[in-house]
N, C-alpha and C. Protein backbone atom coordinates (compact mmCIF):
# COMPACT_ATOMS: atom_id res chain seq x y z
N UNK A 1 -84.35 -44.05 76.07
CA UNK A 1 -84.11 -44.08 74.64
C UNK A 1 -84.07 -45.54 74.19
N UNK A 2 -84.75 -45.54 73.10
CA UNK A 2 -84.60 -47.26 72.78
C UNK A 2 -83.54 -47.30 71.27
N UNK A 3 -83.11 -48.82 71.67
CA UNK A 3 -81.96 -48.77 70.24
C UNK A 3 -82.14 -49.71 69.45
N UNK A 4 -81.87 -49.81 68.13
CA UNK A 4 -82.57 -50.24 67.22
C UNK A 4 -80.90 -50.86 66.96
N UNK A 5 -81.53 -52.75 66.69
CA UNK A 5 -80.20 -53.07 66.11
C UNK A 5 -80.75 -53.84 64.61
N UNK A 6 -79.91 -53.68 63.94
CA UNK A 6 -80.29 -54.18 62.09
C UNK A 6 -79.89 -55.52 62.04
N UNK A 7 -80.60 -55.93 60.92
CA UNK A 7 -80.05 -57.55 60.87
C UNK A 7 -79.18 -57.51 59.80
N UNK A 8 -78.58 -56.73 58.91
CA UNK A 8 -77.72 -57.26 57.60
C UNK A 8 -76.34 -56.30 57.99
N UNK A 9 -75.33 -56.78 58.49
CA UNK A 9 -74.49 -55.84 58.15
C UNK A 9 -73.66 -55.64 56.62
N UNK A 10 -73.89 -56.85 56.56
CA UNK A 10 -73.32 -56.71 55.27
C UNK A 10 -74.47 -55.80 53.87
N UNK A 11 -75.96 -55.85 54.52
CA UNK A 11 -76.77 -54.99 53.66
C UNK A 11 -76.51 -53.24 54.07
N UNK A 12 -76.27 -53.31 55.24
CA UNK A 12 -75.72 -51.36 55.86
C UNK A 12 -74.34 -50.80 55.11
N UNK A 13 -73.68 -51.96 54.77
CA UNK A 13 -72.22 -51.43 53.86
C UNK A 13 -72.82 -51.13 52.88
N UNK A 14 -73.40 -51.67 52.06
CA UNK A 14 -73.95 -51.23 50.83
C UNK A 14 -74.43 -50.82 50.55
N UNK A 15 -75.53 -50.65 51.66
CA UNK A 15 -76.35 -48.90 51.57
C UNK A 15 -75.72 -47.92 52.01
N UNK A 16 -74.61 -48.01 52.73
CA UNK A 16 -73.97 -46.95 53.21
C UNK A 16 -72.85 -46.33 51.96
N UNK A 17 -72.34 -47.49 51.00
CA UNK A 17 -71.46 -46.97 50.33
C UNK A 17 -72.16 -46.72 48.97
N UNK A 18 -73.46 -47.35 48.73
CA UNK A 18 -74.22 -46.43 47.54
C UNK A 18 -74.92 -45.03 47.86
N UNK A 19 -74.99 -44.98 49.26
CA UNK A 19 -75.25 -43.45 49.54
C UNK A 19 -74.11 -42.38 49.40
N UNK A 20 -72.80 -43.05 49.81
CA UNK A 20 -71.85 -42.04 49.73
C UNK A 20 -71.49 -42.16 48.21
N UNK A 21 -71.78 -42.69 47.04
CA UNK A 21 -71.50 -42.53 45.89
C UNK A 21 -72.38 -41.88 45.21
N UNK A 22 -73.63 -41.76 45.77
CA UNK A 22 -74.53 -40.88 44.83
C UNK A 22 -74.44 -39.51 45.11
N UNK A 23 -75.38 -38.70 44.54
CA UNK A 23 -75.45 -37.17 44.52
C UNK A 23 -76.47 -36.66 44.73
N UNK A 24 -77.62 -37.17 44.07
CA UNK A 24 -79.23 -36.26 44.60
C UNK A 24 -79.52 -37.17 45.53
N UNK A 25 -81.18 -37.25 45.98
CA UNK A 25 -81.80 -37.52 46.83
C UNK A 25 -82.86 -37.07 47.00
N UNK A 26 -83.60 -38.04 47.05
CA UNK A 26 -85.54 -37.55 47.34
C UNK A 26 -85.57 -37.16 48.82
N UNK A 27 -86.68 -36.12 48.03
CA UNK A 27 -87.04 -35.05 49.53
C UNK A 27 -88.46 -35.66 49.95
N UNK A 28 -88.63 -36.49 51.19
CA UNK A 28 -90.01 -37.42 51.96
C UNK A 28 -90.80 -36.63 51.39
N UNK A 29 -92.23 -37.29 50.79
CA UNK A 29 -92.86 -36.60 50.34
C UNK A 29 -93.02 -35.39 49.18
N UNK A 30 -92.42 -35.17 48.46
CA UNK A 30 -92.17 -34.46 47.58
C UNK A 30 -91.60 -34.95 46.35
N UNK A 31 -91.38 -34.58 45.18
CA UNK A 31 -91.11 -35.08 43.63
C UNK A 31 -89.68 -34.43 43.86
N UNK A 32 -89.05 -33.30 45.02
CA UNK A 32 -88.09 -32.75 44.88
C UNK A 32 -86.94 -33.47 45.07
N UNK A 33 -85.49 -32.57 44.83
CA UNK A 33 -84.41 -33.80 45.32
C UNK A 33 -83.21 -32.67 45.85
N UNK A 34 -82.49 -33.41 46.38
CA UNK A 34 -81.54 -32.42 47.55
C UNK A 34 -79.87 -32.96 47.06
N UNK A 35 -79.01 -32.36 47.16
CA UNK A 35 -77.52 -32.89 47.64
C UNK A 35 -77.03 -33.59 48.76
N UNK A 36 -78.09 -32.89 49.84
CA UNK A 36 -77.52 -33.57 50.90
C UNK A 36 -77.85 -34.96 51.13
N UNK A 37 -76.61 -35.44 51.30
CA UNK A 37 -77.10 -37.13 51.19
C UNK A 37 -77.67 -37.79 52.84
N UNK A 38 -78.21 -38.75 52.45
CA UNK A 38 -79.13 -39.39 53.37
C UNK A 38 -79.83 -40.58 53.65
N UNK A 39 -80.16 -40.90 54.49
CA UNK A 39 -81.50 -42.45 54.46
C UNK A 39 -82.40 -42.25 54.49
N UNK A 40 -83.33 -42.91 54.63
CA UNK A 40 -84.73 -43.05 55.40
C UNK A 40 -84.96 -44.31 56.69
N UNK A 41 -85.47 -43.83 57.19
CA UNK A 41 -86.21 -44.80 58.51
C UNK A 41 -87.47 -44.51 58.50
N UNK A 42 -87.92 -45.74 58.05
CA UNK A 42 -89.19 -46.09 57.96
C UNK A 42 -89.85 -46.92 59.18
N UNK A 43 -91.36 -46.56 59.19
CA UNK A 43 -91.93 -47.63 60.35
C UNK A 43 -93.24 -47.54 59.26
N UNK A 44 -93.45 -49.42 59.37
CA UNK A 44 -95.20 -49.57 59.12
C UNK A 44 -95.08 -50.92 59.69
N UNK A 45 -95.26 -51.90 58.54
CA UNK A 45 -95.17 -53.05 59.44
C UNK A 45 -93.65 -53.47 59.68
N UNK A 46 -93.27 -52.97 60.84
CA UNK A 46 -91.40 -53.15 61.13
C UNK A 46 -91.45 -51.72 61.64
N UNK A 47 -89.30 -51.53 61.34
CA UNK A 47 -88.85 -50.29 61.11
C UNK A 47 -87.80 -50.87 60.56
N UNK A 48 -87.31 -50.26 59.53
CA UNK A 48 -86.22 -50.43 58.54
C UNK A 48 -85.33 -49.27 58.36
N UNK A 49 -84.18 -49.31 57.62
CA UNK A 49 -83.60 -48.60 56.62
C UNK A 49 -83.75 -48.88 55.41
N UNK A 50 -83.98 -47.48 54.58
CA UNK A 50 -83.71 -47.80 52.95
C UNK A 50 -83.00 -46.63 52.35
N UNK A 51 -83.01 -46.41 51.26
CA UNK A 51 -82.45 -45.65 50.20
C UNK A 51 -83.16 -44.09 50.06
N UNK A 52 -82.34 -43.55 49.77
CA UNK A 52 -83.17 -42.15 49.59
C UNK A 52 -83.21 -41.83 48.48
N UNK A 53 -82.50 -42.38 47.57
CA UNK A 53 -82.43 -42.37 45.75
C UNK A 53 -82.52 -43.01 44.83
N UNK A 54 -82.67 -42.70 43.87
CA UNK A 54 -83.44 -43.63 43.08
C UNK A 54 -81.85 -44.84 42.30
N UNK A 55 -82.47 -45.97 42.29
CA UNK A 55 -81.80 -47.46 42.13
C UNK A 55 -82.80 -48.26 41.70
N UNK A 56 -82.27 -49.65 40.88
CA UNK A 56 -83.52 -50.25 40.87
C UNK A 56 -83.43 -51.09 42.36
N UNK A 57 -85.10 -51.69 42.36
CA UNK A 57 -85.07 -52.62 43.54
C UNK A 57 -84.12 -53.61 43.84
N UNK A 58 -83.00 -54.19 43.04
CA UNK A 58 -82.93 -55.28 43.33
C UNK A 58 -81.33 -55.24 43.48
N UNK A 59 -81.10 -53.60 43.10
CA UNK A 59 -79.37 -53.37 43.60
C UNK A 59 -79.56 -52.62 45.21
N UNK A 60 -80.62 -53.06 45.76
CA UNK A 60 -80.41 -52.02 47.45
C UNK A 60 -81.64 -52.65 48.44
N UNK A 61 -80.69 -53.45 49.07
CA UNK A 61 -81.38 -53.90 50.71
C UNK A 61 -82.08 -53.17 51.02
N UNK A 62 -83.39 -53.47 51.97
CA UNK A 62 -83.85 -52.95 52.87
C UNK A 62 -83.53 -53.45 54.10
N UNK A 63 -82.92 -53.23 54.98
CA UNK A 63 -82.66 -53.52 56.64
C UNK A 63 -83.43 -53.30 57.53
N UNK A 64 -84.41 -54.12 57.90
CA UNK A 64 -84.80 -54.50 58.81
C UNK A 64 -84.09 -54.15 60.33
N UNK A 65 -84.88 -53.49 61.55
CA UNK A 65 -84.32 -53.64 62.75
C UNK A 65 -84.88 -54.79 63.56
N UNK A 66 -84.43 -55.81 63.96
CA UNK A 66 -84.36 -57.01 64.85
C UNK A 66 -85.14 -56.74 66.05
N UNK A 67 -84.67 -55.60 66.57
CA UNK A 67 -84.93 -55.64 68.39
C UNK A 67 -86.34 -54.48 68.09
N UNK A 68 -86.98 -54.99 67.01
CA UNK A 68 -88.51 -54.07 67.00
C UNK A 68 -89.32 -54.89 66.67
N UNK A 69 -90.89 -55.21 67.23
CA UNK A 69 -91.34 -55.89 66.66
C UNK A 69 -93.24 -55.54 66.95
N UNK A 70 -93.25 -54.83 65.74
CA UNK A 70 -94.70 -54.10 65.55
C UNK A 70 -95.57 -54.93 66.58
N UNK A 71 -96.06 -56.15 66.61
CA UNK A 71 -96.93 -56.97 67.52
C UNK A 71 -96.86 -57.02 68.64
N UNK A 72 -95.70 -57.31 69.39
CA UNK A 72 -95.52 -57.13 70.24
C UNK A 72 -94.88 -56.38 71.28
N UNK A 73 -94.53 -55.03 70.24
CA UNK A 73 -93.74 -53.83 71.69
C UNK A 73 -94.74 -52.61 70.46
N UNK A 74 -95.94 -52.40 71.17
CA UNK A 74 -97.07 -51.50 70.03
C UNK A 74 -96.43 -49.66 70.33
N UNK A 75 -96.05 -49.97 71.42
CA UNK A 75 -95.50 -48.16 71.95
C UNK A 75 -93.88 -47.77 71.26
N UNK A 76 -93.52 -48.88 70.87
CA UNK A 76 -92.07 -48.97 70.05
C UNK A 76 -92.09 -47.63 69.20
N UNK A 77 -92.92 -47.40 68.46
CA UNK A 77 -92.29 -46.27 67.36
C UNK A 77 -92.56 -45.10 68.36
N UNK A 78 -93.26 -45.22 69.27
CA UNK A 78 -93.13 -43.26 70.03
C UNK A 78 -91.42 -43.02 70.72
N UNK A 79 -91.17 -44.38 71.09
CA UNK A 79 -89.83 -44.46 71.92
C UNK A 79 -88.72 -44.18 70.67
């Protein structure tokens, strides 16, 4: 199993405590939205955390994971 460590802790509090203050949530792929609250983990170029609801851009980090690095570990996202 591989483990993913983030670079902002201070950006994970704040996504963590604007997630526990909100109420809907986008469903991946879909226009729909849910209660159950949540993140996303994303991979393209990286792997991150972000938001699952709607905010503007500039009140919510994206977090970056450190110990991933698209170029040079290419089998990273199957692990």
């Amino acid at each position: 199993m591989t483990k993913l460590t983030f670079k902002s802790s201070e950006g994970l509090k704040t996504l963590a405590e604007q997630t526990l203050k909100t109420t809907f949530f986008k469903m991946p792929y879909t226009n729909e939205t849910t209660k159950e609250k949540g993140l996303w983990l994303v991979k393209d170029e990286g792997m991150y955390l972000m938001k699952a609801f709607a905010v503007s851009e500039k009140d919510m980090p994206v977090i970056y994971a450190e110990s991933f690095d698209p170029y040079k570990d290419e089998d990273g996202w199957d692990r």
